[in-house]
N, C-alpha and C. Protein backbone atom coordinates (compact mmCIF):
# COMPACT_ATOMS: atom_id res chain seq x y z
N UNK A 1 0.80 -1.18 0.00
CA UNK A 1 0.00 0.00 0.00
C UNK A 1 0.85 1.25 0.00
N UNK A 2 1.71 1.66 -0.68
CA UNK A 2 2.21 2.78 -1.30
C UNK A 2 1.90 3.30 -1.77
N UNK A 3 1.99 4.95 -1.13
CA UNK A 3 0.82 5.90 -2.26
C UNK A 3 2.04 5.93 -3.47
N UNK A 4 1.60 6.32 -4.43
CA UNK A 4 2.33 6.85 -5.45
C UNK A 4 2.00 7.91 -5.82
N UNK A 5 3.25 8.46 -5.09
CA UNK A 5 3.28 9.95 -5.86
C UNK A 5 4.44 10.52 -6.61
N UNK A 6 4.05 11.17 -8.18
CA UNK A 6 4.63 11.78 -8.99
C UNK A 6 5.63 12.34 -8.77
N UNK A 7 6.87 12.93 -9.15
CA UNK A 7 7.83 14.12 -8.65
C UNK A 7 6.87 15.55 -8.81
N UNK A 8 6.01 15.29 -10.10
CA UNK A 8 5.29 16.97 -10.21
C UNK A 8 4.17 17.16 -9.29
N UNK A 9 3.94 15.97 -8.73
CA UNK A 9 2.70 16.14 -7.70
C UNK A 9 3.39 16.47 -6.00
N UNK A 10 4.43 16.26 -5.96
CA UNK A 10 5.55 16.40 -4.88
C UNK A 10 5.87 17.72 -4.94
N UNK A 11 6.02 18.84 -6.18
CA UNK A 11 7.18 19.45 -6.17
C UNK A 11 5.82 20.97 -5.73
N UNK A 12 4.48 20.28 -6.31
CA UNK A 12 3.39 21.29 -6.32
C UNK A 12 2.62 21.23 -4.90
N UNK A 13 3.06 20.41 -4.02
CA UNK A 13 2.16 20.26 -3.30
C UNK A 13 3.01 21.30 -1.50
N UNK A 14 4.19 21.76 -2.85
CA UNK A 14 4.65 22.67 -1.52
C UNK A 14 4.71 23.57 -2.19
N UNK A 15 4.35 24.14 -3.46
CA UNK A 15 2.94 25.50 -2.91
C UNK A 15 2.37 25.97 -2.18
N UNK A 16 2.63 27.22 -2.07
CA UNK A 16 1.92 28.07 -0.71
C UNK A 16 2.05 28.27 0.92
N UNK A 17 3.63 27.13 0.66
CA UNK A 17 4.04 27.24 2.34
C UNK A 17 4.43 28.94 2.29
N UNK A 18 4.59 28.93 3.59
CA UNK A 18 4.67 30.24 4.52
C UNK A 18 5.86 29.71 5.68
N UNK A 19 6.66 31.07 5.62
CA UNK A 19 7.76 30.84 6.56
C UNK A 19 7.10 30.93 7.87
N UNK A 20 7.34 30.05 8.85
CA UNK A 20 6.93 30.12 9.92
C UNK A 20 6.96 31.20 11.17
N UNK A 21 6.50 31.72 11.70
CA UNK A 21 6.43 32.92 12.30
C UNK A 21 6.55 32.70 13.79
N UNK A 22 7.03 33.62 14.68
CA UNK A 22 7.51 33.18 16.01
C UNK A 22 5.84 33.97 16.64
N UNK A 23 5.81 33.19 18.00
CA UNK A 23 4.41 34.01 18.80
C UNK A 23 5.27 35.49 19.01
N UNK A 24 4.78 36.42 19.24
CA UNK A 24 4.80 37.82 19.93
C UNK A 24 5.28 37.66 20.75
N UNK A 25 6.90 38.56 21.23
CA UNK A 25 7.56 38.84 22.19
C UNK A 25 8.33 37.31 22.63
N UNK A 26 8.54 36.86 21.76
CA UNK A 26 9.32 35.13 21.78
C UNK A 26 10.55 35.65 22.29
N UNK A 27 11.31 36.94 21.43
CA UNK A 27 12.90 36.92 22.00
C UNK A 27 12.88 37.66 23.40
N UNK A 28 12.05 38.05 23.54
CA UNK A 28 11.92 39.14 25.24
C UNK A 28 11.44 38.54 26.00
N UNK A 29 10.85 37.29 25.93
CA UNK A 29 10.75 36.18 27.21
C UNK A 29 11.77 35.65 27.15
N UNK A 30 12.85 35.01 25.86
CA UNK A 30 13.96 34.07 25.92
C UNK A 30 14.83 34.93 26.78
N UNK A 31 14.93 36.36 26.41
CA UNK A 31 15.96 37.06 26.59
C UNK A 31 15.87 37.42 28.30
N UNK A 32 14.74 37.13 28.73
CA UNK A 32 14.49 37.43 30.08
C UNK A 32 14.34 36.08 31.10
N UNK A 33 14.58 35.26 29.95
CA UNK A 33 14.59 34.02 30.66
C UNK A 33 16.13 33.58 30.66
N UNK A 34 16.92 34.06 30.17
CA UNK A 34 18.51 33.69 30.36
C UNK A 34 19.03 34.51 31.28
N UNK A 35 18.11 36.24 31.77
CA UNK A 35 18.72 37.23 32.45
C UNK A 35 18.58 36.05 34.11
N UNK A 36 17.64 35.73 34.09
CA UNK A 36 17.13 35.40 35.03
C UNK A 36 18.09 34.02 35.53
N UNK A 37 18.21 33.18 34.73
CA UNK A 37 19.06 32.06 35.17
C UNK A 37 20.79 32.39 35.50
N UNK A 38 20.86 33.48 34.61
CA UNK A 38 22.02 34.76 34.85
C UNK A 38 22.85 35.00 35.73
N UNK A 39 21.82 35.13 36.69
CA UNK A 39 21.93 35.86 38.00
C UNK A 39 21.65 34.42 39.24
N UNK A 40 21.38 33.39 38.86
CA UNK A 40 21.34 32.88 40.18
C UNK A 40 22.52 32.44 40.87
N UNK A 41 22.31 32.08 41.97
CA UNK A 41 23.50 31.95 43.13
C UNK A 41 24.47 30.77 42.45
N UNK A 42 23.97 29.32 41.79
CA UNK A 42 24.58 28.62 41.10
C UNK A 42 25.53 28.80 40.40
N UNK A 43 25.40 29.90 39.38
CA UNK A 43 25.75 29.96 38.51
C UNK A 43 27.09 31.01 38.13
N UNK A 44 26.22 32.11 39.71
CA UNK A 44 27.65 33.09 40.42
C UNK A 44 28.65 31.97 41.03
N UNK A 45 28.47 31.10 41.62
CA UNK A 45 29.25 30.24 42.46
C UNK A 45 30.56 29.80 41.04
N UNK A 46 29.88 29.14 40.56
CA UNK A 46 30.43 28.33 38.95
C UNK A 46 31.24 29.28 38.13
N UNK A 47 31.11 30.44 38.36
CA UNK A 47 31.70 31.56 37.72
C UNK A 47 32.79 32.02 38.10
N UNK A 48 32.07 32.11 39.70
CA UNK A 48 34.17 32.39 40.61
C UNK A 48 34.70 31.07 40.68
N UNK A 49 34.75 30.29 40.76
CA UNK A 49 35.11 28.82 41.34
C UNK A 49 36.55 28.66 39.50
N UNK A 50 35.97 29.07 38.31
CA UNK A 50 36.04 28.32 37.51
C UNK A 50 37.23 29.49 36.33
N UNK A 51 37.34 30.37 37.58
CA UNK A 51 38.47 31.29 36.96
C UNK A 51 39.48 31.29 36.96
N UNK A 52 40.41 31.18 36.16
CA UNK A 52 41.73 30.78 36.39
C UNK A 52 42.84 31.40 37.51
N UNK A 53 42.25 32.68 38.22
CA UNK A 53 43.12 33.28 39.02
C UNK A 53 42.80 32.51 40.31
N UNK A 54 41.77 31.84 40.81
CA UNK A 54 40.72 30.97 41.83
C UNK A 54 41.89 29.13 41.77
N UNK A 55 41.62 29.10 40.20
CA UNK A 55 42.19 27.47 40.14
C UNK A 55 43.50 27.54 40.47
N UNK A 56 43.94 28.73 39.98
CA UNK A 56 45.92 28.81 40.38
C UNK A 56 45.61 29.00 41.58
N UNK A 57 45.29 29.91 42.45
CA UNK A 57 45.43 29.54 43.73
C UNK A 57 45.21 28.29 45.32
N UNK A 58 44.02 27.67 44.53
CA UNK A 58 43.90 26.70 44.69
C UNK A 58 45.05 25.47 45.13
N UNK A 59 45.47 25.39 43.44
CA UNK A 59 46.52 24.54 43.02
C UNK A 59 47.75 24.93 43.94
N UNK A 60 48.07 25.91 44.19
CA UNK A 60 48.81 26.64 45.12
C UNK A 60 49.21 26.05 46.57
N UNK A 61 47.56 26.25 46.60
CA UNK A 61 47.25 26.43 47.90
C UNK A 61 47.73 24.93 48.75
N UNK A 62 47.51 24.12 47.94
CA UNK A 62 47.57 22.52 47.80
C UNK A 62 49.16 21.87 47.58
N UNK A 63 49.93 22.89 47.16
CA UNK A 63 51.03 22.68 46.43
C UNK A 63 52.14 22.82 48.27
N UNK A 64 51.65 23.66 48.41
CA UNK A 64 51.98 24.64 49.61
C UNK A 64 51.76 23.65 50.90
N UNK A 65 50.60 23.23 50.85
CA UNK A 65 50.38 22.00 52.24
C UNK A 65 50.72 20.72 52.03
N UNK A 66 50.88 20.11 50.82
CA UNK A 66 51.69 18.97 50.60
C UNK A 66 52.79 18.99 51.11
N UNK A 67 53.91 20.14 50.71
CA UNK A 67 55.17 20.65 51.30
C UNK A 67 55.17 20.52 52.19
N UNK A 68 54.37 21.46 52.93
CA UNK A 68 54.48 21.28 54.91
C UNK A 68 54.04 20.28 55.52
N UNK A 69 53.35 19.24 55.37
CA UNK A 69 52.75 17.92 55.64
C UNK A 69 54.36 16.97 55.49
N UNK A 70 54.67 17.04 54.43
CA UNK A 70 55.97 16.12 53.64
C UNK A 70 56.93 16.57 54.73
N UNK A 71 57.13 17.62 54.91
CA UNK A 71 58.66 18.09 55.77
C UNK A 71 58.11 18.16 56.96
N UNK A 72 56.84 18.18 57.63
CA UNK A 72 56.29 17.60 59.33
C UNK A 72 57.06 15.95 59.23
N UNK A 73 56.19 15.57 58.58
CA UNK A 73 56.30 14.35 58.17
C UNK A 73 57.66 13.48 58.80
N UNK A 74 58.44 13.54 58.29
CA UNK A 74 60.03 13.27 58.85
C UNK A 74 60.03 13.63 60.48
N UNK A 75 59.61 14.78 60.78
CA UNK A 75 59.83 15.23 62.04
C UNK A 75 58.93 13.99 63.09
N UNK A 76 57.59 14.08 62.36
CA UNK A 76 57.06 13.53 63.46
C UNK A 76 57.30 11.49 63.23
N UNK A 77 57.86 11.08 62.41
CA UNK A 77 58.49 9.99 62.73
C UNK A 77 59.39 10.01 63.72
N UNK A 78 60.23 10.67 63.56
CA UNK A 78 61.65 11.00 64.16
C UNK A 78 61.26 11.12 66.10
N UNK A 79 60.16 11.57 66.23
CA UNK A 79 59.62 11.78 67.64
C UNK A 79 58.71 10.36 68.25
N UNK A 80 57.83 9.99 67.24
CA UNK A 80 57.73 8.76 67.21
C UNK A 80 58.69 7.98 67.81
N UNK A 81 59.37 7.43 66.72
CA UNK A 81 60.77 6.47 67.06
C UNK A 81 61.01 7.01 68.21
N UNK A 82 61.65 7.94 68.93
CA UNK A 82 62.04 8.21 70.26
C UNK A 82 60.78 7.69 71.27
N UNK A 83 59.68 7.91 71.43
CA UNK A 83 59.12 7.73 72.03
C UNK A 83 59.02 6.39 72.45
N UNK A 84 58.70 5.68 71.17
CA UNK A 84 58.86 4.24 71.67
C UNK A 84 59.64 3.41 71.82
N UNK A 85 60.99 3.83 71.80
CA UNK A 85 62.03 3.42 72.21
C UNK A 85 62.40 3.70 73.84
N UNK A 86 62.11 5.14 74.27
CA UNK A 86 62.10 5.17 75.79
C UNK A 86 60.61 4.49 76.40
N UNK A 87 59.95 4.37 75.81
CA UNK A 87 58.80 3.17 76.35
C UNK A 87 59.07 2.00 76.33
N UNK A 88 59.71 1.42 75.53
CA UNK A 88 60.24 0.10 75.24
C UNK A 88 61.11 -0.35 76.18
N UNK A 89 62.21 0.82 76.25
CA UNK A 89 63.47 0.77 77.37
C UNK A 89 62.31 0.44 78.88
N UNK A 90 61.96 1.89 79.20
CA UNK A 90 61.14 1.40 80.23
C UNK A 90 60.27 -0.02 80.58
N UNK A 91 59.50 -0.17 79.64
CA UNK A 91 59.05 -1.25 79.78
C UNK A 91 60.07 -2.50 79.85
N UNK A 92 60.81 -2.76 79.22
CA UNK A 92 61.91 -3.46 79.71
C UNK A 92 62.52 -3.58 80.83
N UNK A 93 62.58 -2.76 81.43
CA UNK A 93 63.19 -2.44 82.66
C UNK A 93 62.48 -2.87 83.87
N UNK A 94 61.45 -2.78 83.62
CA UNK A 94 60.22 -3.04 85.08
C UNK A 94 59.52 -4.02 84.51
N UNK A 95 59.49 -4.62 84.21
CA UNK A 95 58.66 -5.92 83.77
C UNK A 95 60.05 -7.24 83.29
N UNK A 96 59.43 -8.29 84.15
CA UNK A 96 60.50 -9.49 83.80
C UNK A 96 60.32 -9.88 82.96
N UNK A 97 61.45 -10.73 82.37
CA UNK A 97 61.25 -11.73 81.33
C UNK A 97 61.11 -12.54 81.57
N UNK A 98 60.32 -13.61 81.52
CA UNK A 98 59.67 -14.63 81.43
C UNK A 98 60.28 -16.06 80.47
N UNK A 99 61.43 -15.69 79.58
CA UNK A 99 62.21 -16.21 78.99
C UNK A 99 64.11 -15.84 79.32
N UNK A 100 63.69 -15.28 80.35
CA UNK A 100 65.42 -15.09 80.85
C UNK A 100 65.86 -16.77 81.58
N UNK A 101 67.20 -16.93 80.57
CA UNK A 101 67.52 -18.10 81.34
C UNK A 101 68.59 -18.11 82.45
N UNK A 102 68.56 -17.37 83.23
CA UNK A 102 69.38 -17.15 84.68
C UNK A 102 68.75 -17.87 86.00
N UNK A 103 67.14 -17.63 85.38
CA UNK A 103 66.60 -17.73 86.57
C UNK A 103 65.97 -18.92 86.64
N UNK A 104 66.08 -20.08 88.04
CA UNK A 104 65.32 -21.36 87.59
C UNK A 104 64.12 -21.27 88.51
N UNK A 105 63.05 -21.95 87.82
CA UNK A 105 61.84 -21.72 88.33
C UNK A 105 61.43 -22.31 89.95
């Protein structure tokens, strides 16, 4: 069931189109509808966040506490280790061994 239609019955039957026409005041709602999304808090946020003077500092900022974390870092092993070495000592010291062979049971 194929209609069959002609090329000259095709070419006539778009006769009389009309360019399509926008409703009244189409670009002054669009245009007031982008002012509006414009301005919201989202979009201010997304705006500073996404500026390159914001991301370098950032990156910075990050660059900067890696450093001081990395060079704590060492230190507070270093205090560590001491610590539990004079705990260790101590504890050694006041508590017997239980595997010392000097002493017979």
């Amino acid at each position: 069931m194929k209609p069959n239609f002609t090329s000259e019955e095709i070419v006539n039957s778009l006769e009389g189109i009309e360019r399509a026409q926008p409703t009244p005041f189409l670009y002054t709602r669009v245009h007031a509808r982008l002012l509006k999304h414009q301005h919201s808090p989202e979009i201010n946020f997304f705006k500073f966040v996404t500026r390159p003077a914001f991301v370098l500092g950032m990156v910075l900022l990050i660059v900067f506490m890696n450093g001081y974390f990395m060079m704590n870092r060492t230190n507070l092993f270093d205090t560590q280790e001491e610590v539990g070495q004079s705990l260790a000592v101590e504890y050694g010291q006041n508590t017997p061994n239980p595997y010392d062979l000097n002493e017979a049971p």
